[in-house]
Protein backbone atom coordinates (compact mmCIF):
# COMPACT_ATOMS: atom_id res chain seq x y z
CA UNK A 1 -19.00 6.77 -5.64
CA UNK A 2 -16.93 6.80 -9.16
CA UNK A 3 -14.45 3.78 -9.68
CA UNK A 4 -10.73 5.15 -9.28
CA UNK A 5 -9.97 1.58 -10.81
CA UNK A 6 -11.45 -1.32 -12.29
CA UNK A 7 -10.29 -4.69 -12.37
CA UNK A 8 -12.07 -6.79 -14.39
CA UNK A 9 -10.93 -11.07 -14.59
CA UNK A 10 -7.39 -10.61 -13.98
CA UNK A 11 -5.27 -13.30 -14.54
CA UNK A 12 -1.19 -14.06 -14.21
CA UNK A 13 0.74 -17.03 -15.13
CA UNK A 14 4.15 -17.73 -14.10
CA UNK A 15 4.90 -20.27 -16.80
CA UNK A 16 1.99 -23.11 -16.92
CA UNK A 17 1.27 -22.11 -13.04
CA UNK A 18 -1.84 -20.02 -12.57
CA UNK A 19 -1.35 -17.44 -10.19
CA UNK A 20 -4.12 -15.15 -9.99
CA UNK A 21 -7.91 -16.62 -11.60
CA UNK A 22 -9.86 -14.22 -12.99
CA UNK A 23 -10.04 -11.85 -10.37
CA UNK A 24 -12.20 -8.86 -10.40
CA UNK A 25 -12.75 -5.77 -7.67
CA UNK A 26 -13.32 -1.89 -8.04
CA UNK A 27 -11.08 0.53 -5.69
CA UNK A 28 -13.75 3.59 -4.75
CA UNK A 29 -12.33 7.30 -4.69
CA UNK A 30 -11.53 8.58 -1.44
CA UNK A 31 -11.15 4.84 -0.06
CA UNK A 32 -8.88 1.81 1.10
CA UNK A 33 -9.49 -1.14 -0.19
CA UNK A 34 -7.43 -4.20 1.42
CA UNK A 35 -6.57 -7.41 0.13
CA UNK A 36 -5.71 -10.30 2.62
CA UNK A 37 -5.15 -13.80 1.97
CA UNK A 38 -2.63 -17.04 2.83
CA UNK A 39 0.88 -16.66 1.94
CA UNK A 40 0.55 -17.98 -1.96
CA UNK A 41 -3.10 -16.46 -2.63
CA UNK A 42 -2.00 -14.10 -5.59
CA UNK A 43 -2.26 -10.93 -3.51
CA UNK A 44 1.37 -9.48 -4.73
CA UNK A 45 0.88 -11.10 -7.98
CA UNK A 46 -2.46 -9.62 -8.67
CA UNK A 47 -0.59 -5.73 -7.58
CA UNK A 48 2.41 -6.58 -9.60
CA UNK A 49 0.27 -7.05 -12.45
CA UNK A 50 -1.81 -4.38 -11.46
CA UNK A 51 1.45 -2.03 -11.40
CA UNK A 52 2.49 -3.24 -15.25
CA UNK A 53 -0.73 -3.38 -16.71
CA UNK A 54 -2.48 0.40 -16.08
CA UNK A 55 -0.61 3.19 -16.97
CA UNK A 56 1.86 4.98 -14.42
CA UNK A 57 0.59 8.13 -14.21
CA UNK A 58 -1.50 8.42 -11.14
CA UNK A 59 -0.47 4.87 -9.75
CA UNK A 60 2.52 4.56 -7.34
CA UNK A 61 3.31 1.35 -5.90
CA UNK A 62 5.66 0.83 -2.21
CA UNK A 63 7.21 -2.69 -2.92
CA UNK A 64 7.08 -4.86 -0.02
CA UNK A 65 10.58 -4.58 1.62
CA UNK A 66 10.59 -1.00 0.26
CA UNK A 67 13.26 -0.79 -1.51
CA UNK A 68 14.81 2.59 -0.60
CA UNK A 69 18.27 3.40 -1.69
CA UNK A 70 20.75 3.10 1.45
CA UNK A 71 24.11 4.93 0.14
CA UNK A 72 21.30 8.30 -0.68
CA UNK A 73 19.83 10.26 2.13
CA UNK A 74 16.25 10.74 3.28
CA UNK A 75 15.57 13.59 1.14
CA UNK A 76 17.61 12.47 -1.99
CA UNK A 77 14.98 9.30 -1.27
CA UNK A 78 12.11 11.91 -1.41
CA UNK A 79 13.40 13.90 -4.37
CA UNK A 80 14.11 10.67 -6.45
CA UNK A 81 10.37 10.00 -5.64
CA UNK A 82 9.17 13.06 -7.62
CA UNK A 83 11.57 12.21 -10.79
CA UNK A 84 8.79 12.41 -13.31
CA UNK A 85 7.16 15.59 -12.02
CA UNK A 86 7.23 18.36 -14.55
CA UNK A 87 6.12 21.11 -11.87
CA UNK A 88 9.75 21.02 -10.09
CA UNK A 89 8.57 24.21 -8.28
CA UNK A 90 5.32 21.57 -6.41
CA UNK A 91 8.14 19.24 -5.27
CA UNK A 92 9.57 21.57 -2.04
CA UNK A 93 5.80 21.79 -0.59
CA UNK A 94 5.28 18.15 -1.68
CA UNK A 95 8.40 17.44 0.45
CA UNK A 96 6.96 19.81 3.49
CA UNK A 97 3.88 17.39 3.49
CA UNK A 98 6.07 14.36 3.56
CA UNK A 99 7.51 15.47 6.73
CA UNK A 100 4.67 17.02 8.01
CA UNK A 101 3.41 13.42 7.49
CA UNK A 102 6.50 12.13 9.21
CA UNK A 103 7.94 14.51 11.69
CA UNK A 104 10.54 11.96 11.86
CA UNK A 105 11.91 12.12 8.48
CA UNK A 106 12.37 15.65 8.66
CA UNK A 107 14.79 15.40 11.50
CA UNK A 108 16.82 13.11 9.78
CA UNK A 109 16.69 14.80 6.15
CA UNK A 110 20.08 14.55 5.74
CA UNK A 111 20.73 11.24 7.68
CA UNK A 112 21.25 8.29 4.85
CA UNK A 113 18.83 5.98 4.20
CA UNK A 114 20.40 2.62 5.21
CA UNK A 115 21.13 3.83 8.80
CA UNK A 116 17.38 4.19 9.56
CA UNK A 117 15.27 1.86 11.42
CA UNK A 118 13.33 -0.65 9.61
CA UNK A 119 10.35 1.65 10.49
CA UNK A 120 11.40 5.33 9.76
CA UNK A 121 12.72 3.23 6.37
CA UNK A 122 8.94 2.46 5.94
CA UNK A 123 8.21 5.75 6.32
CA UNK A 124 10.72 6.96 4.10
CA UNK A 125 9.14 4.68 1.69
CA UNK A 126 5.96 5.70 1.58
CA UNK A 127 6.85 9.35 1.67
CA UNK A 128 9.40 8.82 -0.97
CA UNK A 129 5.98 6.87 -3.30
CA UNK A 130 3.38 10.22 -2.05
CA UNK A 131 6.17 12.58 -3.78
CA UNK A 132 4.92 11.31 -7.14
CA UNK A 133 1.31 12.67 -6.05
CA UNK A 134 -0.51 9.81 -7.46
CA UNK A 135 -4.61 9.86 -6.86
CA UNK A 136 -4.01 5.67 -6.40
CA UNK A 137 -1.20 4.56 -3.68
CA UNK A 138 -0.25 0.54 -3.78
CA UNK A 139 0.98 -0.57 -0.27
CA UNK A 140 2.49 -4.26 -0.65
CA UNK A 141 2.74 -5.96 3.25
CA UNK A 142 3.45 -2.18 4.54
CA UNK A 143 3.70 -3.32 8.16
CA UNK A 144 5.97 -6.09 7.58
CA UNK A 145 8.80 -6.85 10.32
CA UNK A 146 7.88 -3.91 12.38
CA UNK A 147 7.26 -3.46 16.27
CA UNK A 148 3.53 -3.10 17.07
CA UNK A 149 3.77 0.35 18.18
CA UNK A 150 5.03 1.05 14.56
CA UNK A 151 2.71 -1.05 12.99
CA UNK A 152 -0.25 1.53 14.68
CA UNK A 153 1.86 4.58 13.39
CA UNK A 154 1.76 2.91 9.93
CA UNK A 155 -1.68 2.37 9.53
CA UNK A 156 -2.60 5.95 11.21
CA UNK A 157 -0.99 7.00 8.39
CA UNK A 158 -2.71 5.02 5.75
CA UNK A 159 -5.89 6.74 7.09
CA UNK A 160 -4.34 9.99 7.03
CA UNK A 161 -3.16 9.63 3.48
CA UNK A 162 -6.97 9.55 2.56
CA UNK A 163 -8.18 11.91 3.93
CA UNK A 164 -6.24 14.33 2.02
CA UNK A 165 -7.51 12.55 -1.22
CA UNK A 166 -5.43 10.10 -2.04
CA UNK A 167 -6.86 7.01 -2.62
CA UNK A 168 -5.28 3.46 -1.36
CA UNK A 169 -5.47 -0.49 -2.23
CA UNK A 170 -3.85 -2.31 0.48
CA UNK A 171 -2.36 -5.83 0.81
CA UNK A 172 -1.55 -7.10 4.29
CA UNK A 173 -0.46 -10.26 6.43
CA UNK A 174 -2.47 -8.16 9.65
CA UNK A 175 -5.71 -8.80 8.31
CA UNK A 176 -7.23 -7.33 11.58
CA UNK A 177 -5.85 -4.17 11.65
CA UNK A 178 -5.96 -3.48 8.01
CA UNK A 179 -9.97 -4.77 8.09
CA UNK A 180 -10.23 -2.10 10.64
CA UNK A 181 -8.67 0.72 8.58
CA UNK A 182 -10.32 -0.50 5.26
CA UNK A 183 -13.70 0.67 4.00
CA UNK A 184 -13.69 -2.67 1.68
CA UNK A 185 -11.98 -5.68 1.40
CA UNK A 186 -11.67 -9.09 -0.78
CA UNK A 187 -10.36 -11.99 0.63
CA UNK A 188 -8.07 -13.99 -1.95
CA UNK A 189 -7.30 -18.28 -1.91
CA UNK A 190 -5.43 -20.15 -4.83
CA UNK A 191 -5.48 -16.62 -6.97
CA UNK A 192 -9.34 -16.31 -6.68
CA UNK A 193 -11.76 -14.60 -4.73
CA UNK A 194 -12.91 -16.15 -2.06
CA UNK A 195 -15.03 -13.00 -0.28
CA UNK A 196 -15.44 -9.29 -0.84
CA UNK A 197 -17.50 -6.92 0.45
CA UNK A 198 -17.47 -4.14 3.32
CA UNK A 199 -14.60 -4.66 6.06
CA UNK A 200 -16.59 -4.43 8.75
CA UNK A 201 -19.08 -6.98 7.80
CA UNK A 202 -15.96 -9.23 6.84
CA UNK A 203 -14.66 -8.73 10.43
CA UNK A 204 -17.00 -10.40 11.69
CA UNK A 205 -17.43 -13.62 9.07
CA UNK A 206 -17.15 -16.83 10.17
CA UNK A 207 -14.35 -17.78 7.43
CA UNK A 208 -12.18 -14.78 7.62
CA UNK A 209 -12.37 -15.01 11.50
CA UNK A 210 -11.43 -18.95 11.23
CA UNK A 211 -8.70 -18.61 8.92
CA UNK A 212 -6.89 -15.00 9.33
CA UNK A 213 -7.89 -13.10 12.56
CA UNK A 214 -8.43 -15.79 15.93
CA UNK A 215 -9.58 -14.50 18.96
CA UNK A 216 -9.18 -11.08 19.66
């Protein structure tokens, strides 16, 4: 399966601190790849980099916190999203997909931003990043702060999102859920990797198991 991207001994400083050392992964076509780690590993360092260093056409990044615009309204979010398309008359059916990807979104088109909850605004985020059409989607700590039964409506969505092609490198605090979802995943401590390989041989490694996911 072709490389969508390539990361070959990435490193970021932060002054004379070290962030990420020399890290180095592939993200497969057609697949999620998830990055987990200890608060501090160099997981959004290493996707901050990521973000500045490869070129923005086919790469969209949803911060963590997502960072939607609360005085606009859901579908001046969505439309702001596709900004840099130059086929204007692809951004109504990208929109349709959105909502068919979020049914509730399209209820509350017209509703502004800031007076969703913190999980339609994660929708709205993610929707607002797939309006760009990029073949790579970045999703920083995606489930962050939300109710569990959220949290599954999130990642159902992740899945979803590839199966229509689009291609996604994750980085989340639920290590078990997004090991579920993932087809691969690298494990990251002190800005280095610790572990990569297939997520469901990693769910069930002694060290990941010890340090991020505890009894079921």
């Amino acid at each position: 399966m072709a490389a969508l991207l390539e990361v070959k001994d990435l490193e970021v400083r932060y002054g004379s601190i070290e962030a990420v050392c020399g890290v180095s992964f592939q993200v497969e076509q057609g697949q999620i790849l998830t990055i987990i780690g200890a608060n501090g590993a160099g997981k959004s360092s290493t996707l901050l980099a990521l973000s500045g260093l490869v070129r923005p056409s086919g790469l969209v990044q949803v911060p963590e916190g997502r960072a939607i615009l609360n005085p606009l309204s859901v579908e001046e979010n969505l439309e702001l999203g596709a900004w840099t398309r130059k086929d204007r008359k692809a951004v109504r059916p990208s929109m349709e997909k959105v909502y068919a990807l979020f049914p509730a979104l399209a209820s509350r088109s017209r509703q502004l931003a800031g007076s969703l909850s913190g999980g339609e605004q994660q929708m709205l985020a993610i929707g607002r990043a797939l309006m760009a059409e990029p073949r790579l989607l970045i999703l920083d700590e995606p489930s962050m702060g939300l109710a569990p039964l959220l949290v599954k409506t999130i990642f159902d969505t992740i899945v979803a999102i590839t199966r229509v092609g689009t291609t996604v490198l994750l980085v989340e605090q639920n290590a078990r859920q997004a090991l579920r979802i993932s087809d691969r995943a690298i494990v990251l401590s002190h800005g280095r990797v610790l572990l990569q390989g297939p997520s469901a041989e990693l769910l069930e490694d002694p060290v990941v198991i010890e340090a991020f996911l505890g009894k079921s």
